[in-house]
Protein backbone atom coordinates (compact mmCIF):
# COMPACT_ATOMS: atom_id res chain seq x y z
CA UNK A 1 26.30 30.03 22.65
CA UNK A 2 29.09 30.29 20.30
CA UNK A 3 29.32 33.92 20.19
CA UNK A 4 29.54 34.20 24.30
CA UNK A 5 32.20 31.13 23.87
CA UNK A 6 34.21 34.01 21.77
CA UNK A 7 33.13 37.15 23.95
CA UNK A 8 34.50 34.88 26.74
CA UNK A 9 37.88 34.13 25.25
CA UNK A 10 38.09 37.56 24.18
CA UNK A 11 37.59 38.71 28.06
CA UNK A 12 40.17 35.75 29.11
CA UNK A 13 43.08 37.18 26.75
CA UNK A 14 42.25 40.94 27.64
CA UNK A 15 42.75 40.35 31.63
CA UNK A 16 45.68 38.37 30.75
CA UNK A 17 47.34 41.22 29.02
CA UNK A 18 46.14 44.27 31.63
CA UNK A 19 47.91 42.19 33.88
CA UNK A 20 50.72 42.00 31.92
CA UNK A 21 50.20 45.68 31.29
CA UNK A 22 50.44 46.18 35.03
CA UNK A 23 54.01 44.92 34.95
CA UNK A 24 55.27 46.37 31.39
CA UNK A 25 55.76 50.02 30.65
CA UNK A 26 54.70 50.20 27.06
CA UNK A 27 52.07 47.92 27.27
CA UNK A 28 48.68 49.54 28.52
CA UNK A 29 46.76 48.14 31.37
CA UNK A 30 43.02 50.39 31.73
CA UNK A 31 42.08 49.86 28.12
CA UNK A 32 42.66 46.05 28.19
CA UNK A 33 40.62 46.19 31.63
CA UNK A 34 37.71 47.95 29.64
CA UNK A 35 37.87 45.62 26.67
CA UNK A 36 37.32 42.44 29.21
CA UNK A 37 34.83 44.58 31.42
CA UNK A 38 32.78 44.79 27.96
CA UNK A 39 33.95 41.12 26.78
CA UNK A 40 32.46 39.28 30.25
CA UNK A 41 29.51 41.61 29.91
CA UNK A 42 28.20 39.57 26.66
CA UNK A 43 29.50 35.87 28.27
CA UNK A 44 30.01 35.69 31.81
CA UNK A 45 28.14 37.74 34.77
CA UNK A 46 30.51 35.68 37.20
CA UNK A 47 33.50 37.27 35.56
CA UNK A 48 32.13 40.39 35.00
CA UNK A 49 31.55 41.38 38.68
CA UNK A 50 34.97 39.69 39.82
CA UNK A 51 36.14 42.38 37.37
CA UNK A 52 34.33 45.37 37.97
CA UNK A 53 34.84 44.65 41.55
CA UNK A 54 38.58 43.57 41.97
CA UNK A 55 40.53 45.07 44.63
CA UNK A 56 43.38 46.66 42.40
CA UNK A 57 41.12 46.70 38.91
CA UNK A 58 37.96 47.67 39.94
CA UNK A 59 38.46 51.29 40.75
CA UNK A 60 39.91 52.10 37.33
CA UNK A 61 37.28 50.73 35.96
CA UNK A 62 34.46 52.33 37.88
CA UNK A 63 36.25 55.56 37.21
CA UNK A 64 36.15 55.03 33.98
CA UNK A 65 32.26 53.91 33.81
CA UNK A 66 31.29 56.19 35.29
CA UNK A 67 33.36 59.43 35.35
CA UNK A 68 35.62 58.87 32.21
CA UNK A 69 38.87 59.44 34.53
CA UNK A 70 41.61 58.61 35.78
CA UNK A 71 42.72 59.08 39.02
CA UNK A 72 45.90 61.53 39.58
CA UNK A 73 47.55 58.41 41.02
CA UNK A 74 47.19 56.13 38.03
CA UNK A 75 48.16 58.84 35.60
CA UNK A 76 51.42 59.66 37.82
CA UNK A 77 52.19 55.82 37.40
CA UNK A 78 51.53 55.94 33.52
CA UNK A 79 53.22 58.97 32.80
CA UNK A 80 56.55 57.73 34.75
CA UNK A 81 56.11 54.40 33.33
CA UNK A 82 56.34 55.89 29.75
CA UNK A 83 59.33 58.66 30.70
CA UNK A 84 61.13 55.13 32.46
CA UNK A 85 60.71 53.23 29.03
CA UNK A 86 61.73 56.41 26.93
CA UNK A 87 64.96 57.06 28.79
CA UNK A 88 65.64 52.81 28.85
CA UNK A 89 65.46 53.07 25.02
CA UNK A 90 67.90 55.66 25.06
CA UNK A 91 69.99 54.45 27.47
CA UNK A 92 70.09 50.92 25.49
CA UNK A 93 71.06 52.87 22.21
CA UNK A 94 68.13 52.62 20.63
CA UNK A 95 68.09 54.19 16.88
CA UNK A 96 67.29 57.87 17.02
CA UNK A 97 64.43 56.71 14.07
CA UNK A 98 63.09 54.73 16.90
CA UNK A 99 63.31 56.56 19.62
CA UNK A 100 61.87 59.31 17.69
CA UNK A 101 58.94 57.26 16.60
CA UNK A 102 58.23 56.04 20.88
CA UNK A 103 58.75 59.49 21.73
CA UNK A 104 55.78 60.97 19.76
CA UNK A 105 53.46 57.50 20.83
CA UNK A 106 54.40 57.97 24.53
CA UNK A 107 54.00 61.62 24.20
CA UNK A 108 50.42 61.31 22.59
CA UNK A 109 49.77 58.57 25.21
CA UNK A 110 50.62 60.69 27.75
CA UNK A 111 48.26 63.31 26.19
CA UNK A 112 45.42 61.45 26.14
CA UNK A 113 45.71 59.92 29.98
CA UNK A 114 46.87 63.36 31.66
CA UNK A 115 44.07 65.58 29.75
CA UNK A 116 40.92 62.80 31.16
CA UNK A 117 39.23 64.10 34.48
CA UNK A 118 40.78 62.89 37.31
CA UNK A 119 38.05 61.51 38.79
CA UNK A 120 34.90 62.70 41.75
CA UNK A 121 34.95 65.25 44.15
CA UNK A 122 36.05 64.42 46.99
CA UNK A 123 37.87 61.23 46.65
């Protein structure tokens, strides 16, 4: 019981910040989705479903599951989010130390999310 109290809680503060991830460039939103899809698996069927089958959420997610993409959409998003963030660091005068260091994250970032599949055939 204790254990799915934690798995639950765990779940809880990984929605809370793929939500947050929705609205904030640098943090991610998928991988927090994941986290809480595997999280409510161990503690909660009830939250586990609401997850998997969320309007906004669940596609990512099933993608993911079962595919190991990301649609072209959701990598178009990313990948501006992270050029957005880059250019408001500059912009703001960020030290070049800094910037450099966020350039070669976002850059591997970017990487990663525009090298995955983009999803099935046909959708």
């Amino acid at each position: 019981m204790m254990f799915r109290l934690v798995w639950l809680g765990f779940g809880i503060v990984c929605v809370g910040l793929a939500f947050a991830g929705a609205a904030l460039p640098l943090l991610p939103t998928t991988p927090f989705l994941l986290l809480a899809v595997f999280a409510f698996a161990r503690s909660s069927r009830r939250m586990h479903d609401w997850l998997v089958t969320h309007r906004q959420f669940g596609p990512l997610i099933r993608n993911w599951r079962e595919h190991g993409s990301i649609d072209r959409r959701t990598k178009a998003v990313s990948v501006a989010a992270m050029i957005a963030a880059l250019a408001l660091s500059w912009v703001l005068g960020v030290r070049p130390s800094v910037l450099a260091v966020q350039a070669l994250v976002l850059t591997a970032s970017a990487s990663f999310i525009l090298t995955r599949p983009d999803g099935p055939r046909g959708r």
